[in-house]
PDB file of N, CA and C in Angstrom:
ATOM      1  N   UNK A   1     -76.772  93.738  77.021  1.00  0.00           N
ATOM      2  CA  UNK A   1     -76.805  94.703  78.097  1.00  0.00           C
ATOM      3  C   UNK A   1     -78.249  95.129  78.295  1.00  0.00           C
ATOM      4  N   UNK A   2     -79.045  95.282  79.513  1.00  0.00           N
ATOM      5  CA  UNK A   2     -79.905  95.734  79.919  1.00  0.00           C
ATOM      6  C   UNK A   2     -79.970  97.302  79.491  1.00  0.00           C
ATOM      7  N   UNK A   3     -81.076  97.589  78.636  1.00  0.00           N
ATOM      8  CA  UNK A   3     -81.210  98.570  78.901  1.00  0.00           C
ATOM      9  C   UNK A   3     -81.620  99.599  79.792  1.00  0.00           C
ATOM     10  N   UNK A   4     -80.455 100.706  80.007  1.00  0.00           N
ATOM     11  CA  UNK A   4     -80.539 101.477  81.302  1.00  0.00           C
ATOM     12  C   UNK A   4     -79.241 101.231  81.608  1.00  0.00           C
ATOM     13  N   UNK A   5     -78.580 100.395  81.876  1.00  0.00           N
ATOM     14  CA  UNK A   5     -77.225 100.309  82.773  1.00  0.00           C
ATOM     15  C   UNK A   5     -76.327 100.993  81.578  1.00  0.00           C
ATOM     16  N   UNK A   6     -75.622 101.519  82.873  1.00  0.00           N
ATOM     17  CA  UNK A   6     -74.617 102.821  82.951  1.00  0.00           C
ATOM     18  C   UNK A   6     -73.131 101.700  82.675  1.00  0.00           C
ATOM     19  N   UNK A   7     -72.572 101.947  81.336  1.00  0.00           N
ATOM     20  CA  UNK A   7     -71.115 101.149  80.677  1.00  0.00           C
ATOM     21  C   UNK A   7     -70.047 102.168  81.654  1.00  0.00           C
ATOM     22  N   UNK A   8     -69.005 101.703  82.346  1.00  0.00           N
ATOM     23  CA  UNK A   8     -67.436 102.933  82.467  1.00  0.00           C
ATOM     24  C   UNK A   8     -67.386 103.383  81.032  1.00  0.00           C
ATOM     25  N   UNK A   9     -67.022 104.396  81.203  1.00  0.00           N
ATOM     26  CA  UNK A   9     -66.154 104.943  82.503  1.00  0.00           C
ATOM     27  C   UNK A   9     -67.543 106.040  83.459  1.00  0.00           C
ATOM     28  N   UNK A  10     -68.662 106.091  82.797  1.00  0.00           N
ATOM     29  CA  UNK A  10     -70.124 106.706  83.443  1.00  0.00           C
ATOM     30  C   UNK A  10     -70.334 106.205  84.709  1.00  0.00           C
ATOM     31  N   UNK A  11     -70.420 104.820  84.804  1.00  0.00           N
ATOM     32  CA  UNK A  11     -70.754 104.100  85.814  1.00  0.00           C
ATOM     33  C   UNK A  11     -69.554 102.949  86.044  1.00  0.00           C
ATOM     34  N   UNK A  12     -70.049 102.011  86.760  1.00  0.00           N
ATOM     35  CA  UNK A  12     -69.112 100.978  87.748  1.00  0.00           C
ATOM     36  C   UNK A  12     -68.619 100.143  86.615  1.00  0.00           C
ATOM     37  N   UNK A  13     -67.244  99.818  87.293  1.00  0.00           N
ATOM     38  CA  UNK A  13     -66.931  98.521  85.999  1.00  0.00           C
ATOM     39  C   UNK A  13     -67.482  97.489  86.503  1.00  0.00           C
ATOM     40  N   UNK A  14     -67.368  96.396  85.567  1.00  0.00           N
ATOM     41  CA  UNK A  14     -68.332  94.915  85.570  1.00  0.00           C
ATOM     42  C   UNK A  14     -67.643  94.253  86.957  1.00  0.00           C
ATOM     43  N   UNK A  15     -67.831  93.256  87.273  1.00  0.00           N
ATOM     44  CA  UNK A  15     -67.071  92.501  88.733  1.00  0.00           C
ATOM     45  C   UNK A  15     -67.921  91.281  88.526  1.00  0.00           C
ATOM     46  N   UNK A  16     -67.432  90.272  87.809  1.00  0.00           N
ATOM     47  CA  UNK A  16     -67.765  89.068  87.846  1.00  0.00           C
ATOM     48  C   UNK A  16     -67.495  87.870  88.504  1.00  0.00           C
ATOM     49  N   UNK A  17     -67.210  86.838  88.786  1.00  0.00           N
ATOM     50  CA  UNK A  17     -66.757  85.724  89.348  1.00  0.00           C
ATOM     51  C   UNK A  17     -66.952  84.470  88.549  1.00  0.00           C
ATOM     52  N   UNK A  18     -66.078  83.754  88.417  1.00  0.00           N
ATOM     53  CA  UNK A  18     -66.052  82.445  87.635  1.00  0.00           C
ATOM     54  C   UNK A  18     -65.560  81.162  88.000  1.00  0.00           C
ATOM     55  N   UNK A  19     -65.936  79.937  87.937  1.00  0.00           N
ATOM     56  CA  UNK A  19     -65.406  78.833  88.834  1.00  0.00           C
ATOM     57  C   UNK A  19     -64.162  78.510  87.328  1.00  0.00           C
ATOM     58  N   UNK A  20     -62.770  77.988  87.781  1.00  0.00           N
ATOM     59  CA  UNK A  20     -61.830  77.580  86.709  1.00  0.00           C
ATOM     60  C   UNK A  20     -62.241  76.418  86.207  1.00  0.00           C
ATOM     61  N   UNK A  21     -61.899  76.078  84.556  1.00  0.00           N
ATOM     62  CA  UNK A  21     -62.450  74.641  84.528  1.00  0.00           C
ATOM     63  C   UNK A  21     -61.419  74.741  83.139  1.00  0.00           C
ATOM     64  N   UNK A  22     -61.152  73.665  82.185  1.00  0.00           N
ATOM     65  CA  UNK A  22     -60.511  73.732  81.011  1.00  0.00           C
ATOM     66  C   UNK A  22     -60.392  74.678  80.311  1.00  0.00           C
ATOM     67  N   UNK A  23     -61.432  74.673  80.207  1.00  0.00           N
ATOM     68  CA  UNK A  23     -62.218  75.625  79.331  1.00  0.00           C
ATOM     69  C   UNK A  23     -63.511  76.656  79.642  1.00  0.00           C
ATOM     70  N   UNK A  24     -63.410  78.090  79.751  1.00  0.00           N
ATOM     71  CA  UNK A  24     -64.263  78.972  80.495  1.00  0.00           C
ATOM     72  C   UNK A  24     -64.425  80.266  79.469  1.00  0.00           C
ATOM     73  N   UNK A  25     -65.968  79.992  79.291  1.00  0.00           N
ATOM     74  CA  UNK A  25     -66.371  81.631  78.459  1.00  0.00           C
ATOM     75  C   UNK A  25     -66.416  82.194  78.974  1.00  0.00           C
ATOM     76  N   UNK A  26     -65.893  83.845  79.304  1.00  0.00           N
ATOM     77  CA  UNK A  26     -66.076  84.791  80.454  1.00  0.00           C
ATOM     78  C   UNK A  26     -67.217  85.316  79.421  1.00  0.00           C
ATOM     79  N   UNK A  27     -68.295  86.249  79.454  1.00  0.00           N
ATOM     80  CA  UNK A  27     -69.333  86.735  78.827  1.00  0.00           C
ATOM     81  C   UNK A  27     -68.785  88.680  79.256  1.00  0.00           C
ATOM     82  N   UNK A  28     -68.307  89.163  78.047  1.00  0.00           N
ATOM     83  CA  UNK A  28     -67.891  90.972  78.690  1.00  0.00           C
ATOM     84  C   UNK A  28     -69.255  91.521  77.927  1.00  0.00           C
ATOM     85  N   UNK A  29     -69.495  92.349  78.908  1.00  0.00           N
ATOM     86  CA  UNK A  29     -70.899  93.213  79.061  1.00  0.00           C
ATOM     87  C   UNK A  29     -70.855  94.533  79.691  1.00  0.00           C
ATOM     88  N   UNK A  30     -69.222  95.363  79.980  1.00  0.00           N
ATOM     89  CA  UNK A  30     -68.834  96.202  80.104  1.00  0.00           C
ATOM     90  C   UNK A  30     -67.536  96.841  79.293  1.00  0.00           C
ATOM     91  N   UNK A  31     -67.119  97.968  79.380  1.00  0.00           N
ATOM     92  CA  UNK A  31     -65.894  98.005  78.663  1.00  0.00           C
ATOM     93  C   UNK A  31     -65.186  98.375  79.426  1.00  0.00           C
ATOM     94  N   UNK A  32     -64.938  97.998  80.821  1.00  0.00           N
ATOM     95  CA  UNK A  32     -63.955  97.382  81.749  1.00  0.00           C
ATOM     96  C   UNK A  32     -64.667  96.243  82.362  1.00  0.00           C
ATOM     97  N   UNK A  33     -64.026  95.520  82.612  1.00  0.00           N
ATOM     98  CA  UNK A  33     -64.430  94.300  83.261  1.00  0.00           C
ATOM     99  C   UNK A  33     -63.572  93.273  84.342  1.00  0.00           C
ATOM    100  N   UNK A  34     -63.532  92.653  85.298  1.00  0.00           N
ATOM    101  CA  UNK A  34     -62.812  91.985  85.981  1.00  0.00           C
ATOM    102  C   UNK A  34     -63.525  91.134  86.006  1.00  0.00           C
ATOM    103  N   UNK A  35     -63.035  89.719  85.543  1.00  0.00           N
ATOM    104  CA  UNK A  35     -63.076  88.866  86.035  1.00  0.00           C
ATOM    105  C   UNK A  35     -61.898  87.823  87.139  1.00  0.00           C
ATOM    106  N   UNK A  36     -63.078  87.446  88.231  1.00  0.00           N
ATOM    107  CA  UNK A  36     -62.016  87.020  89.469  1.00  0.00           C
ATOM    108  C   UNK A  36     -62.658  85.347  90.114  1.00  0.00           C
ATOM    109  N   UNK A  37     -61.572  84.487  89.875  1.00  0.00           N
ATOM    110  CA  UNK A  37     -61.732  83.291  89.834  1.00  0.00           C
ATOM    111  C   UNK A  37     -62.395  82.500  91.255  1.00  0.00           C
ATOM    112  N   UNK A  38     -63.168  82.011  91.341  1.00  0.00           N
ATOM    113  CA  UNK A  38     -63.356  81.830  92.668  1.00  0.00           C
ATOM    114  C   UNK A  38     -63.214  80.380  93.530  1.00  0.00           C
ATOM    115  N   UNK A  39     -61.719  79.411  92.705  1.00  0.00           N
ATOM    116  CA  UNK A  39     -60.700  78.934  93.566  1.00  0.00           C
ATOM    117  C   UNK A  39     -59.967  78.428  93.063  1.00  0.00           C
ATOM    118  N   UNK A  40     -58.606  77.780  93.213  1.00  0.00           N
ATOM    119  CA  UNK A  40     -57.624  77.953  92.564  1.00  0.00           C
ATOM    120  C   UNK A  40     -57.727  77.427  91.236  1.00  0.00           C
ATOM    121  N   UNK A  41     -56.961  77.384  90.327  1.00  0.00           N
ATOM    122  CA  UNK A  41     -56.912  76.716  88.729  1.00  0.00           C
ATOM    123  C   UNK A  41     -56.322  74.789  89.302  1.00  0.00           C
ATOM    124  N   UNK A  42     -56.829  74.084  89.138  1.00  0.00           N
ATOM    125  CA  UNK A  42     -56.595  72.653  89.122  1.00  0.00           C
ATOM    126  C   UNK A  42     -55.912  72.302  88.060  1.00  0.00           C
ATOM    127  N   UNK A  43     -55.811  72.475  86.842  1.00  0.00           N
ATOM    128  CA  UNK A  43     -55.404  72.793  85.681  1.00  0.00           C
ATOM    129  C   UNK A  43     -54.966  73.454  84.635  1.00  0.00           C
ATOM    130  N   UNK A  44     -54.890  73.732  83.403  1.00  0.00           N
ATOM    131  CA  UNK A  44     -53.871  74.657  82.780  1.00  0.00           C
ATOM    132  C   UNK A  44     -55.542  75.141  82.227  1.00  0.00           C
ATOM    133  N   UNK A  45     -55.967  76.248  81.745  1.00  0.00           N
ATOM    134  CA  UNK A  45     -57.401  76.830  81.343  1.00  0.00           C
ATOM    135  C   UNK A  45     -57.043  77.525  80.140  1.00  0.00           C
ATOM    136  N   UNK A  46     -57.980  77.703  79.534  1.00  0.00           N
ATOM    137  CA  UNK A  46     -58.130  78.372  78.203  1.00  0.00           C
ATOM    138  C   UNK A  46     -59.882  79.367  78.623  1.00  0.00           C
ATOM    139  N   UNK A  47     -59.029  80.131  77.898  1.00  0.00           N
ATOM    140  CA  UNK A  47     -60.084  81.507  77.992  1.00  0.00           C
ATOM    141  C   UNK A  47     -61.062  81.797  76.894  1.00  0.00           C
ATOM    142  N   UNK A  48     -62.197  81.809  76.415  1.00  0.00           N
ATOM    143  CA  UNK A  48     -62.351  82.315  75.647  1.00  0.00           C
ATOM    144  C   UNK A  48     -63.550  83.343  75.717  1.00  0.00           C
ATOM    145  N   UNK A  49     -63.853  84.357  75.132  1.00  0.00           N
ATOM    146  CA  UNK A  49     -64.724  85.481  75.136  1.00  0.00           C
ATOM    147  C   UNK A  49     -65.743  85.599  74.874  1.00  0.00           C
ATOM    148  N   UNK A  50     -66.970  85.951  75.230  1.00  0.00           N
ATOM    149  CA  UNK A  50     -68.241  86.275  74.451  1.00  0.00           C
ATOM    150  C   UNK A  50     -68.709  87.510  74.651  1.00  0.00           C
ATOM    151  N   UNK A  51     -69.057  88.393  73.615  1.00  0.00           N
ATOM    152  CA  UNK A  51     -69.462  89.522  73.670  1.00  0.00           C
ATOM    153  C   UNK A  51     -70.623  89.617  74.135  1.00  0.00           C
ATOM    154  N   UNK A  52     -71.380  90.712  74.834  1.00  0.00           N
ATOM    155  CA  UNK A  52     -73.081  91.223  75.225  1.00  0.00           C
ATOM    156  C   UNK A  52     -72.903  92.482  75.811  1.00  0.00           C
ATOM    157  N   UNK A  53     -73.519  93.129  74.424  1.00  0.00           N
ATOM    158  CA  UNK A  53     -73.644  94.853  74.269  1.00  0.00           C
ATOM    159  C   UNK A  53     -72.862  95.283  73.685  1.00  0.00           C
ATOM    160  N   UNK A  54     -72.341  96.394  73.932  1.00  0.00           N
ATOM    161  CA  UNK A  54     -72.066  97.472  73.185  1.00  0.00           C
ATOM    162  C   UNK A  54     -70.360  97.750  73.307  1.00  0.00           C
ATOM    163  N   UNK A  55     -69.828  96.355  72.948  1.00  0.00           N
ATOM    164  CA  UNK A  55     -68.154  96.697  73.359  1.00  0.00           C
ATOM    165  C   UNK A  55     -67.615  97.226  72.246  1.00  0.00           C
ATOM    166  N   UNK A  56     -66.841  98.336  72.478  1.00  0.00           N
ATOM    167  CA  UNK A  56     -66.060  99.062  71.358  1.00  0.00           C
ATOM    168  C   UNK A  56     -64.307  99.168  71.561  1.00  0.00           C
ATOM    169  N   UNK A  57     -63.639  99.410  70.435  1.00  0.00           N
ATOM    170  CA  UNK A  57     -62.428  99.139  70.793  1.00  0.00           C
ATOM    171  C   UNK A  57     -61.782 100.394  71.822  1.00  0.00           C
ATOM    172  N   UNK A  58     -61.133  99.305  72.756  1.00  0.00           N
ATOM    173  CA  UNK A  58     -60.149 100.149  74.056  1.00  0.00           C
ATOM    174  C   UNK A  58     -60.946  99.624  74.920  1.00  0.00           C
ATOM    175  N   UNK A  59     -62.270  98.634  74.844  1.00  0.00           N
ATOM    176  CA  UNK A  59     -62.318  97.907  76.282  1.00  0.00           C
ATOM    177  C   UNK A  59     -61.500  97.057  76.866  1.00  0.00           C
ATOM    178  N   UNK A  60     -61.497  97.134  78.087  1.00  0.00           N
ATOM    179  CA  UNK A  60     -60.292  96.447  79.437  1.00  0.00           C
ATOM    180  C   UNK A  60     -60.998  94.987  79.866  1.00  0.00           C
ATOM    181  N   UNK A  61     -60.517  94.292  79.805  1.00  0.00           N
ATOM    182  CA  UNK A  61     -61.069  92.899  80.656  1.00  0.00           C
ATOM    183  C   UNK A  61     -59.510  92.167  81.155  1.00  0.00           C
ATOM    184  N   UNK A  62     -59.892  92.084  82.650  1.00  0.00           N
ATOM    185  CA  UNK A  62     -58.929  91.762  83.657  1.00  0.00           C
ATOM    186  C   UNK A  62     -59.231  90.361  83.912  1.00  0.00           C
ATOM    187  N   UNK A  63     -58.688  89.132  84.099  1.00  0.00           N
ATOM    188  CA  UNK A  63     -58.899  88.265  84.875  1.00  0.00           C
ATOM    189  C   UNK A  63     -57.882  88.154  85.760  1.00  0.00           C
ATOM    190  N   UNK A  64     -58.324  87.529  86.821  1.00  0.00           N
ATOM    191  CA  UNK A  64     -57.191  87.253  87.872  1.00  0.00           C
ATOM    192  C   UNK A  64     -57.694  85.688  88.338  1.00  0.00           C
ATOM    193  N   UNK A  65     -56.583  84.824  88.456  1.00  0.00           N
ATOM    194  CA  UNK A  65     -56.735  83.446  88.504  1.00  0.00           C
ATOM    195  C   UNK A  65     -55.579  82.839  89.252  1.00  0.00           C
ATOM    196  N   UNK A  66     -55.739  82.137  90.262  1.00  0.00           N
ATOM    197  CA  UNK A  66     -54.198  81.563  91.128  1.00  0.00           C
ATOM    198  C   UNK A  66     -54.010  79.883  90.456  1.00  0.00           C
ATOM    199  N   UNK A  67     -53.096  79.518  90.600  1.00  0.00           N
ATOM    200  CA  UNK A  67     -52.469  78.167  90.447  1.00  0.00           C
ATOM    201  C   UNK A  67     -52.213  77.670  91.741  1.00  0.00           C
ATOM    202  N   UNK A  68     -52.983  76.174  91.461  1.00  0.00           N
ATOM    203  CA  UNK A  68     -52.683  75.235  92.347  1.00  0.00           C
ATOM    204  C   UNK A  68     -51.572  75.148  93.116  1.00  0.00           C
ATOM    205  N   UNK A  69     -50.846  73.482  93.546  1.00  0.00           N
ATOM    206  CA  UNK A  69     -49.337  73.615  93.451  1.00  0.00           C
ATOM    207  C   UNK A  69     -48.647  73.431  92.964  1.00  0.00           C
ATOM    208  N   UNK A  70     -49.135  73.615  91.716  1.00  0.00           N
ATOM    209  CA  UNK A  70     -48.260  73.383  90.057  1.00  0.00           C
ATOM    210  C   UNK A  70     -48.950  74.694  89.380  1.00  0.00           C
ATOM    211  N   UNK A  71     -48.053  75.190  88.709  1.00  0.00           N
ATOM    212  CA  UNK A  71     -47.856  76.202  88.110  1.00  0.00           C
ATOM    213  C   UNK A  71     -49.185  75.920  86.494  1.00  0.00           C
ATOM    214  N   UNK A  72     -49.784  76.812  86.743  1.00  0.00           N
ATOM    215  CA  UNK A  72     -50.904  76.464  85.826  1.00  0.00           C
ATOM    216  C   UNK A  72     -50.942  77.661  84.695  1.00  0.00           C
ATOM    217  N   UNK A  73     -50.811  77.318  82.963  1.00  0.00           N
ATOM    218  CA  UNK A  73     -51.097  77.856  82.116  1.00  0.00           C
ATOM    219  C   UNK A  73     -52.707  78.249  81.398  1.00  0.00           C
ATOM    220  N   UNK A  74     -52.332  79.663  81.441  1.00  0.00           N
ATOM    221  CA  UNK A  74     -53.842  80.395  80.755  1.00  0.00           C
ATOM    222  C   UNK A  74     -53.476  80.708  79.161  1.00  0.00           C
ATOM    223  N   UNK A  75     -54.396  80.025  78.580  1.00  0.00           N
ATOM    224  CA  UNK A  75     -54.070  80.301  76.834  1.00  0.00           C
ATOM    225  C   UNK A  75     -55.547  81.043  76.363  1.00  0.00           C
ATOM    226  N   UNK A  76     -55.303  81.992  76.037  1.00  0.00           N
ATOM    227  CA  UNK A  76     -56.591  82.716  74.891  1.00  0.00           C
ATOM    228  C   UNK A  76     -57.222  81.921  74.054  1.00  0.00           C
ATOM    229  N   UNK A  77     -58.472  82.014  74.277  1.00  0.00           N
ATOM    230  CA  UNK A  77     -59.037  81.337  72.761  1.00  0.00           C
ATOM    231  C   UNK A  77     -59.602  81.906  71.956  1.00  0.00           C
ATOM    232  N   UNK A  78     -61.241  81.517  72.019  1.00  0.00           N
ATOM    233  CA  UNK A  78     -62.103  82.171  70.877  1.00  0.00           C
ATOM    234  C   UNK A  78     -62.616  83.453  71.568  1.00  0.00           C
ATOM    235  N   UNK A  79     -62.195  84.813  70.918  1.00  0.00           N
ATOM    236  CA  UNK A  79     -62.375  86.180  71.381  1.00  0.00           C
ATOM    237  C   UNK A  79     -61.439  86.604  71.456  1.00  0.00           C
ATOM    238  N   UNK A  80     -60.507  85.650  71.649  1.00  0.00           N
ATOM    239  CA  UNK A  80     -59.197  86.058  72.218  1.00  0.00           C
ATOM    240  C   UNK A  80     -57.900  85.892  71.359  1.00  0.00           C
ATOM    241  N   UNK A  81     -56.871  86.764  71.640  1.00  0.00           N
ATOM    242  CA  UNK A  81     -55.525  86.410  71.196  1.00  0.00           C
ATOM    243  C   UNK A  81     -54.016  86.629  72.105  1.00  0.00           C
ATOM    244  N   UNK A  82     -53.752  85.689  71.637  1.00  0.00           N
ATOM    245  CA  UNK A  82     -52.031  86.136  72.569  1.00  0.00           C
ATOM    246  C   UNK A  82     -51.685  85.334  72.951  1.00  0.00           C
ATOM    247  N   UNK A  83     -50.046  84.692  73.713  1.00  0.00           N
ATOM    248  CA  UNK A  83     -49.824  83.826  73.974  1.00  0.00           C
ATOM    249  C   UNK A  83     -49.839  83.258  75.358  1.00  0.00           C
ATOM    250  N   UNK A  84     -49.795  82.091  75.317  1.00  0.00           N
ATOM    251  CA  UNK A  84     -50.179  81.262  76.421  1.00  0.00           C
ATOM    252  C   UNK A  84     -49.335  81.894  77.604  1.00  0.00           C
ATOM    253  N   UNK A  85     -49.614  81.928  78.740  1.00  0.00           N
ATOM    254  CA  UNK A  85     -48.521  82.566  79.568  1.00  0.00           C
ATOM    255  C   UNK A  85     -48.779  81.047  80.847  1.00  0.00           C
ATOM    256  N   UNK A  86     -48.120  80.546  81.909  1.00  0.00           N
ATOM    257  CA  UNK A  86     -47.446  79.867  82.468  1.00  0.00           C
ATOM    258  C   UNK A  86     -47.641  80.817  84.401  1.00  0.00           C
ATOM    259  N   UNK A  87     -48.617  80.606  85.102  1.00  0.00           N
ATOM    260  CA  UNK A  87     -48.287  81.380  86.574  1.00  0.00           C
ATOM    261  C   UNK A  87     -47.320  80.771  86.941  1.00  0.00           C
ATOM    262  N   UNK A  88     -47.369  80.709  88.537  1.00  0.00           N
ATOM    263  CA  UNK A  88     -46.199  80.164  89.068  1.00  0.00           C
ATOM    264  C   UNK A  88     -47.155  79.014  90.080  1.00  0.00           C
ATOM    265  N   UNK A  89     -46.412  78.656  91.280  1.00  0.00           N
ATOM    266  CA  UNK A  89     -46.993  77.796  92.092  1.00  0.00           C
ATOM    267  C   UNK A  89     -47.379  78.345  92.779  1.00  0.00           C
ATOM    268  N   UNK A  90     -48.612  78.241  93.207  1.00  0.00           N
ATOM    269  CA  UNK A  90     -49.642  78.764  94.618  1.00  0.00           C
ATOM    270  C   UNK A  90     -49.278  80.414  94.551  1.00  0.00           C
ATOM    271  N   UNK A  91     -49.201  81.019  93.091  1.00  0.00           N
ATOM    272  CA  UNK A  91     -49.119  81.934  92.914  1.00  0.00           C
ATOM    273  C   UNK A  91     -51.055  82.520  92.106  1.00  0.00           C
ATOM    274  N   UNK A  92     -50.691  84.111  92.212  1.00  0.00           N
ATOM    275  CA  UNK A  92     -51.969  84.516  92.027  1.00  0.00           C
ATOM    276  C   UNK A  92     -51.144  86.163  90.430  1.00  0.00           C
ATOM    277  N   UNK A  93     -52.229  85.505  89.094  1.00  0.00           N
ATOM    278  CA  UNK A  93     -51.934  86.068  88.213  1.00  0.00           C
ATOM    279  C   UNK A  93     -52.770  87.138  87.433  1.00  0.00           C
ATOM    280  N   UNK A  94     -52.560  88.069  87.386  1.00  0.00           N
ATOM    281  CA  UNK A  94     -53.882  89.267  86.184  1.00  0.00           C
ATOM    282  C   UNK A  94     -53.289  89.233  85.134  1.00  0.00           C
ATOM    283  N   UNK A  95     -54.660  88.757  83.882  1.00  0.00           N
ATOM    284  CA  UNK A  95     -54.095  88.649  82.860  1.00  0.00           C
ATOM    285  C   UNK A  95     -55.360  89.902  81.970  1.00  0.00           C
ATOM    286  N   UNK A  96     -54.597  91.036  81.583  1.00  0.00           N
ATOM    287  CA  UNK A  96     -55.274  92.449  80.845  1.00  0.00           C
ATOM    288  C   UNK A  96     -55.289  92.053  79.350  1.00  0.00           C
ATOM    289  N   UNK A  97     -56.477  92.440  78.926  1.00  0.00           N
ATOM    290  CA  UNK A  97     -57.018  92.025  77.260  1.00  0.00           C
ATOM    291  C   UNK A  97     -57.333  93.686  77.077  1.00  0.00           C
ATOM    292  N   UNK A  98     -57.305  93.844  75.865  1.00  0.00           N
ATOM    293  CA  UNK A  98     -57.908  94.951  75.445  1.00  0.00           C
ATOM    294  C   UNK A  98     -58.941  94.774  74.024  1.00  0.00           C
ATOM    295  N   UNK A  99     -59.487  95.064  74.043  1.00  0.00           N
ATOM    296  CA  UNK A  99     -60.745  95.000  72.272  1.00  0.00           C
ATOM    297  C   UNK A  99     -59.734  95.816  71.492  1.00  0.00           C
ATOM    298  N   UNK A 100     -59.248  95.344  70.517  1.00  0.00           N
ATOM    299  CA  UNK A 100     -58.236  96.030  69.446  1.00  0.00           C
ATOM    300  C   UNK A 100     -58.537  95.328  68.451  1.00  0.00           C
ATOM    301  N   UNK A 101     -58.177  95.497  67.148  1.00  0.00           N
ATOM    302  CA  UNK A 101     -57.715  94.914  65.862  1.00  0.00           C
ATOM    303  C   UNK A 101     -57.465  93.794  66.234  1.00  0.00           C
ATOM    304  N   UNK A 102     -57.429  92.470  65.243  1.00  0.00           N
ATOM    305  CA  UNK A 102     -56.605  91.173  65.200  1.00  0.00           C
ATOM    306  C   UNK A 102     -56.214  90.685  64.243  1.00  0.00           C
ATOM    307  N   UNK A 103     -55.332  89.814  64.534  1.00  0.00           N
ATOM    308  CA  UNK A 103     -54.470  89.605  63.194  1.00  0.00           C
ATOM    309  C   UNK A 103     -54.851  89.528  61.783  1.00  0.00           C
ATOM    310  N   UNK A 104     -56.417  88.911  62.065  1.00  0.00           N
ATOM    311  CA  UNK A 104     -57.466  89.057  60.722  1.00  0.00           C
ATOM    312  C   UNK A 104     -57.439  90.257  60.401  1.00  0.00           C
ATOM    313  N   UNK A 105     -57.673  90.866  59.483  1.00  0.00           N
ATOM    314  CA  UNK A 105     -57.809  92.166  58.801  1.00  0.00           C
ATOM    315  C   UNK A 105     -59.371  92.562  58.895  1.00  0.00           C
ATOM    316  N   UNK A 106     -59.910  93.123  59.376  1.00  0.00           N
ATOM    317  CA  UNK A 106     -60.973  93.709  59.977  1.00  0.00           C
ATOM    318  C   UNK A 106     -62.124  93.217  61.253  1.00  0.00           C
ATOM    319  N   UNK A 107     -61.166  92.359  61.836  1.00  0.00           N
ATOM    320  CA  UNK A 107     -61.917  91.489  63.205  1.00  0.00           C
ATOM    321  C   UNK A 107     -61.205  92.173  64.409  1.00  0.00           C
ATOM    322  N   UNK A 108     -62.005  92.270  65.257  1.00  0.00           N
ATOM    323  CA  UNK A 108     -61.108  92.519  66.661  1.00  0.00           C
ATOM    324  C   UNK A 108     -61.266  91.657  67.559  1.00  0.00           C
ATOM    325  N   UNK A 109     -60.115  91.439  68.535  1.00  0.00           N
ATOM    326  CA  UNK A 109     -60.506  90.378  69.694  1.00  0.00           C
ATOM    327  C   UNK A 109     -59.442  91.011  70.738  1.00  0.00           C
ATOM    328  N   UNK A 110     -60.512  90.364  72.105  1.00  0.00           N
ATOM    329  CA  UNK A 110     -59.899  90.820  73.269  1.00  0.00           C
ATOM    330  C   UNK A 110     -57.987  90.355  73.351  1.00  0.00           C
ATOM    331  N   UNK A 111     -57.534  91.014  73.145  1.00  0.00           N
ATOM    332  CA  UNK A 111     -55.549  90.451  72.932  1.00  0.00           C
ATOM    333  C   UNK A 111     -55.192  91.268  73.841  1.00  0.00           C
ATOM    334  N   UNK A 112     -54.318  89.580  74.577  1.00  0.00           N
ATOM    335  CA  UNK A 112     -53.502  89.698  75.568  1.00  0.00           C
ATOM    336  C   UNK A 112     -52.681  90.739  75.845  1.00  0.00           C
ATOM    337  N   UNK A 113     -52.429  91.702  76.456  1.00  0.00           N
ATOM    338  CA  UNK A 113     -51.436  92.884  76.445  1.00  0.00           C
ATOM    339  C   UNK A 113     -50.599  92.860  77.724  1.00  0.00           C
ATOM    340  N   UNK A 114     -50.893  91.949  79.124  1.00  0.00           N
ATOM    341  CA  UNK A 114     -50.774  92.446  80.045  1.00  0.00           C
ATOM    342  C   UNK A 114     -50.455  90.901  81.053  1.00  0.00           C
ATOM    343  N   UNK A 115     -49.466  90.707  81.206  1.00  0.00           N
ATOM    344  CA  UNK A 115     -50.077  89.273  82.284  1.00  0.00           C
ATOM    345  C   UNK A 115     -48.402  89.235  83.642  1.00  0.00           C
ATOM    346  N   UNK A 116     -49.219  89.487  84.690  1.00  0.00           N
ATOM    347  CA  UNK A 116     -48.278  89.817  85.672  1.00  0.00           C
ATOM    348  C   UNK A 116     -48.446  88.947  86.979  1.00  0.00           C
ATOM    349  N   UNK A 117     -47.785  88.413  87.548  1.00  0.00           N
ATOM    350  CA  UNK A 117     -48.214  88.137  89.406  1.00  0.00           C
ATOM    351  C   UNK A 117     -48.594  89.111  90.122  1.00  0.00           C
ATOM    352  N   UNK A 118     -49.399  89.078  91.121  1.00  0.00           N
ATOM    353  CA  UNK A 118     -50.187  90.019  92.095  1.00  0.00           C
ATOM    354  C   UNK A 118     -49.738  89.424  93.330  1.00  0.00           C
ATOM    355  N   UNK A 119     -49.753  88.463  93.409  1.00  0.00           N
ATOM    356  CA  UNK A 119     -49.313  87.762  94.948  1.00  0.00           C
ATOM    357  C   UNK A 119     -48.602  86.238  94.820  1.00  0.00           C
TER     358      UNK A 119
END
């Protein structure tokens, strides 16, 4: 994080954009964050996380990602935990992480809490 910029809930949450591909590091650098895909998923994607700055536990990271015309699966990876979830066709999905504990005994990772259709 640059020093000087204002983290939420002080200032703006993050608003990123990402092209879909197999495999995609989102980079969180806020402790809310959206990431929003910028065209449909061609394939089933795996997520995984990289920290930059000062994330503490109870940060939010949103992605939102549509499926082709086949129903395309998002699986958590490295940063991440939770299970694979499945959109629908030419459907559009938000999938909510939170920074918590993980199953390791003193690690935290962004885990899945949240994964819904929007449109």
């Amino acid at each position: 994080m640059v020093t000087g910029d204002i983290d939420f809930p002080y200032g703006n949450a993050d608003v990123q954009s990402f092209a879909p591909a197999a495999a995609v590091t989102l980079t969180v650098k806020n402790l809310l964050t959206y990431f929003l895909a910028s065209a449909a998923m061609a394939a089933g994607m795996t997520i995984n996380f990289a920290i930059d700055g000062q994330i503490r536990p109870g940060a939010r990271v949103v992605v939102r990602a549509a499926s082709d015309g086949t129903a395309r699966t998002v699986t958590p990876g490295t940063g991440a935990q939770g299970l694979a979830v499945t959109g629908v066709i030419n459907g559009v999905f938000e999938y909510e992480f939170e920074y918590k504990p993980s199953t390791a005994v003193g690690t935290f990772a962004f885990v899945l809490i949240n994964a819904r259709q929007v449109a």
